[in-house]
Protein backbone atom coordinates (compact mmCIF):
# COMPACT_ATOMS: atom_id res chain seq x y z
CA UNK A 1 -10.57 10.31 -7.30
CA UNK A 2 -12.80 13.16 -7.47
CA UNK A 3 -13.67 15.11 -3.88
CA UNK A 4 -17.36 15.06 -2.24
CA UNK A 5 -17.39 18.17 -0.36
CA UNK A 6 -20.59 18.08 2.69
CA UNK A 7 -21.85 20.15 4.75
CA UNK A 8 -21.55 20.37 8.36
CA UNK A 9 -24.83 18.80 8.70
CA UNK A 10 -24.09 15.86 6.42
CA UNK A 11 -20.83 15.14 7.65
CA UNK A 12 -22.63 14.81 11.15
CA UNK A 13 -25.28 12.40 9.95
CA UNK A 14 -22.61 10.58 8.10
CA UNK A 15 -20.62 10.26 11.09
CA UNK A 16 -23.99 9.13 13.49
CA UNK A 17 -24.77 6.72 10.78
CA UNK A 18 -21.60 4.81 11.23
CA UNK A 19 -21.82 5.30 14.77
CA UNK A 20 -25.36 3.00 14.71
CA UNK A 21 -23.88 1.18 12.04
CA UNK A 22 -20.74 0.53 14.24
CA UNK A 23 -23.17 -0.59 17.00
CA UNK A 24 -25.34 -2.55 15.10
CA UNK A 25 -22.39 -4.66 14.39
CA UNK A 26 -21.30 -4.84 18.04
CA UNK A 27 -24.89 -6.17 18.51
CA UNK A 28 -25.10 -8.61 16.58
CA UNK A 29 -21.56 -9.90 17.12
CA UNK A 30 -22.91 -10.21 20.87
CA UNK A 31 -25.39 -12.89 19.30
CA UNK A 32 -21.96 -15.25 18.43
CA UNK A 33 -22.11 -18.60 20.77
CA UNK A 34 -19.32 -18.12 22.84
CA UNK A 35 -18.06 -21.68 23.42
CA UNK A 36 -20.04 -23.63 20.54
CA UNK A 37 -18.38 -27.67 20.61
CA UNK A 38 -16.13 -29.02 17.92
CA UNK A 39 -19.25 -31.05 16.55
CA UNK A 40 -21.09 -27.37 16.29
CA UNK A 41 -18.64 -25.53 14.50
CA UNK A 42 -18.00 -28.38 11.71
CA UNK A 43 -22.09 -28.30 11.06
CA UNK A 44 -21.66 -24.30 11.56
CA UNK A 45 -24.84 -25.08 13.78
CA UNK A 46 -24.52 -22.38 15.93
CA UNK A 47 -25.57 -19.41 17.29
CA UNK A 48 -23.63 -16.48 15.04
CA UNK A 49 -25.00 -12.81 14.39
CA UNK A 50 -25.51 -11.73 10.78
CA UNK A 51 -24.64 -8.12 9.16
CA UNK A 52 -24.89 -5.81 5.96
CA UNK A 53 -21.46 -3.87 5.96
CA UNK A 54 -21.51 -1.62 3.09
CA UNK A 55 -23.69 -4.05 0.64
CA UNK A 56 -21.36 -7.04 1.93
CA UNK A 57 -23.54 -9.72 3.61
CA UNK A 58 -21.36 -10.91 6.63
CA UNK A 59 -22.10 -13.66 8.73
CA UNK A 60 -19.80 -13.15 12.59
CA UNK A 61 -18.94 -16.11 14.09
CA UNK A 62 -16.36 -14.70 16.75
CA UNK A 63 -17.02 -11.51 18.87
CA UNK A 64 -13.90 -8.56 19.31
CA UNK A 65 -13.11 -9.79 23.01
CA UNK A 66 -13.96 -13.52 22.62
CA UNK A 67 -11.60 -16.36 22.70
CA UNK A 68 -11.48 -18.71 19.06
CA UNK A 69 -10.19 -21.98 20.20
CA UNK A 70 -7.84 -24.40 17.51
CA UNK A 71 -6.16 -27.74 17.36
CA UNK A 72 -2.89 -27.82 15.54
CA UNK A 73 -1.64 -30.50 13.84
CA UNK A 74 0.32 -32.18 16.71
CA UNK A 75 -3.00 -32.21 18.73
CA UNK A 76 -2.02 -29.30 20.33
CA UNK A 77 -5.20 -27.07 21.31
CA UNK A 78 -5.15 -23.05 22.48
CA UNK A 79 -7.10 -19.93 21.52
CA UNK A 80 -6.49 -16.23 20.32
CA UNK A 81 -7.95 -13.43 21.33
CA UNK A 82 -9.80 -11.73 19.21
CA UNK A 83 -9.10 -8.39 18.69
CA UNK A 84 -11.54 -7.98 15.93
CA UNK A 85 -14.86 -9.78 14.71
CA UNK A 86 -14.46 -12.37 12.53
CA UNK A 87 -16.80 -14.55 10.47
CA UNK A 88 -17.15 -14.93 6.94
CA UNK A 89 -18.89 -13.19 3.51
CA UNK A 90 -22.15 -14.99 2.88
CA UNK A 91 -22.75 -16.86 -0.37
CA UNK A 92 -18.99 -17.14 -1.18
CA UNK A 93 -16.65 -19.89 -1.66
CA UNK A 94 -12.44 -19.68 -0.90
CA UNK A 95 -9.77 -21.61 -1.78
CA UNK A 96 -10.26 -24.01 0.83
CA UNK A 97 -13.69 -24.96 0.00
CA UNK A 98 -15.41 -22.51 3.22
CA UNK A 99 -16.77 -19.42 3.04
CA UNK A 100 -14.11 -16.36 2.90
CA UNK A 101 -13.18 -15.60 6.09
CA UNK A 102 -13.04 -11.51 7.08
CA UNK A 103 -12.01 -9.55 9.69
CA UNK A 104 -14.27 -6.10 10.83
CA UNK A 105 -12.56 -3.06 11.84
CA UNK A 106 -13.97 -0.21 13.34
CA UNK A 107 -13.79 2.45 10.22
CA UNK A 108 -16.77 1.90 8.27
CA UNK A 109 -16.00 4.61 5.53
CA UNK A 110 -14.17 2.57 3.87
CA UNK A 111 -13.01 2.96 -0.03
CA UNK A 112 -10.57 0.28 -0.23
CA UNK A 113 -10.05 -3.32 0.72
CA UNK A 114 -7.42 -5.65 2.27
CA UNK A 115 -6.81 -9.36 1.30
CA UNK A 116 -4.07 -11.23 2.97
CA UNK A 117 -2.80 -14.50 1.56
CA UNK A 118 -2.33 -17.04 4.45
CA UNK A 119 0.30 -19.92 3.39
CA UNK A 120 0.60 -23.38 4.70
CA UNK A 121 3.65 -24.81 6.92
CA UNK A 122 5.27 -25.53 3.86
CA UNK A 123 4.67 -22.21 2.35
CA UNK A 124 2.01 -22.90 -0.37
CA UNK A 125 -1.27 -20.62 -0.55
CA UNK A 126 -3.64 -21.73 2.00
CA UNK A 127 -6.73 -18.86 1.91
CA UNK A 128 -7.55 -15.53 1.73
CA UNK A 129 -8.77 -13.36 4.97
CA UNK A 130 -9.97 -10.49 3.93
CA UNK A 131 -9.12 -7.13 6.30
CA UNK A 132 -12.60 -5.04 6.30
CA UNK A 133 -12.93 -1.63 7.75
CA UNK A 134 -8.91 -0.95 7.93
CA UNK A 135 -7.66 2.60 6.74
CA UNK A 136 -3.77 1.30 5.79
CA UNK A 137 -2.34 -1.35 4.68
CA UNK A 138 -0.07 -1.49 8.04
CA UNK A 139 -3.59 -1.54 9.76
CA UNK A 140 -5.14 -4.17 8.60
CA UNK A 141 -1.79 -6.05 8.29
CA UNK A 142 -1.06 -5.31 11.79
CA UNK A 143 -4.62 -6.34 12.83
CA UNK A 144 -4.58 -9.42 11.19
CA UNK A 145 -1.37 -10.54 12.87
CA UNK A 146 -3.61 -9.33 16.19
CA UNK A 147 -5.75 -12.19 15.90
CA UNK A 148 -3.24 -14.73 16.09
CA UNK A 149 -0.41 -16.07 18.32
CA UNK A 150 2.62 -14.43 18.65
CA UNK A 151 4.78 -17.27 17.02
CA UNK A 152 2.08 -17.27 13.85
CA UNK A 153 3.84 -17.87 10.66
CA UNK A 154 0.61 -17.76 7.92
CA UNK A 155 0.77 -14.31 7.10
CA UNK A 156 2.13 -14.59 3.13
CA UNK A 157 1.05 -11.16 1.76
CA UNK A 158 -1.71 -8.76 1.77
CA UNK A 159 -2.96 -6.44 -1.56
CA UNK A 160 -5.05 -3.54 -1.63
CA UNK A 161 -7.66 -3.49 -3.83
CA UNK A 162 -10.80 -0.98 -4.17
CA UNK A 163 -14.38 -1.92 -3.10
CA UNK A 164 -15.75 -1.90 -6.52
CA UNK A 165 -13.12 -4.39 -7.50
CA UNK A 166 -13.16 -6.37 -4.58
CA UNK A 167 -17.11 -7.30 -4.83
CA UNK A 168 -15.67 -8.21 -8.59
CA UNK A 169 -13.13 -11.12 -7.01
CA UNK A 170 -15.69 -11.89 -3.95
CA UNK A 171 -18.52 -12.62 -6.12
């Protein structure tokens, strides 16, 4: 990889323009309905905020700091914490028929990409969740697990991949 050597000045715009970038995001995650009902999320009729993170159209459904509530299989219901935002590429389709899911982190000079396979109970490939804004693999692996319970047993595997190859598999 070949080195881009700045300025002082540069570096310091570079690092304000993340800085707005990184609160642009905030602002628009802010825009998420909190508490939208089952009926809402199944339409996807609700309020959400919508990004441009480094080209990638991004819609957030769930705030950092908000609660996304489930049902298990049982009938059992309960929430994580999210630790990250979370929402989905626009204009994409996963495995499971939605849009791919993606978490944000908070470094937005990002060259490289994190995809983690989620399995099933019964250990089959489920989807992809894809770790955006993460400097290391441990990172974003360790964020992702973040997001869940602490008994979660869907992480399968996560790959690196560069940006330029990534937009390749997203699109």
């Amino acid at each position: 990889m070949a080195k881009i050597i700045l300025t002082e000045s540069q570096f310091k715009r570079l690092v304000l323009e993340m800085k707005t970038d990184m609160e642009r995001i905030n602002q628009e995650a802010e825009k998420a309905d909190k508490n939208p009902t089952e009926r809402q999320k199944s339409a996807g009729n609700y309020a959400m905020g919508h990004v441009t993170v480094r080209g990638f159209k991004i819609t957030i459904e769930n705030a950092k700091g908000s609660k996304r509530y489930w049902t298990d299989d049982k009938g059992n219901k309960g929430f994580n914490l999210m630790k990250n935002h979370y929402g989905y590429f626009s204009n994409t389709e996963g495995h499971d028929g939605d849009h791919i899911d993606v978490f944000i982190g908070e470094y937005l000079d990002f060259d490289k990409v994190f995809v983690v396979d989620q399995k099933k109970k019964d250990g089959s490939f489920d989807e992809s969740k894809v770790m955006l804004g993460f400097k290391t693999k441990k990172e974003a692996k360790d964020a992702y697990m973040s997001n869940f319970t602490s008994d979660w047993k869907g992480f399968m595997a996560i790959t690196e991949i560069s940006v330029d190859k990534f937009k390749k598999w997203l699109y």
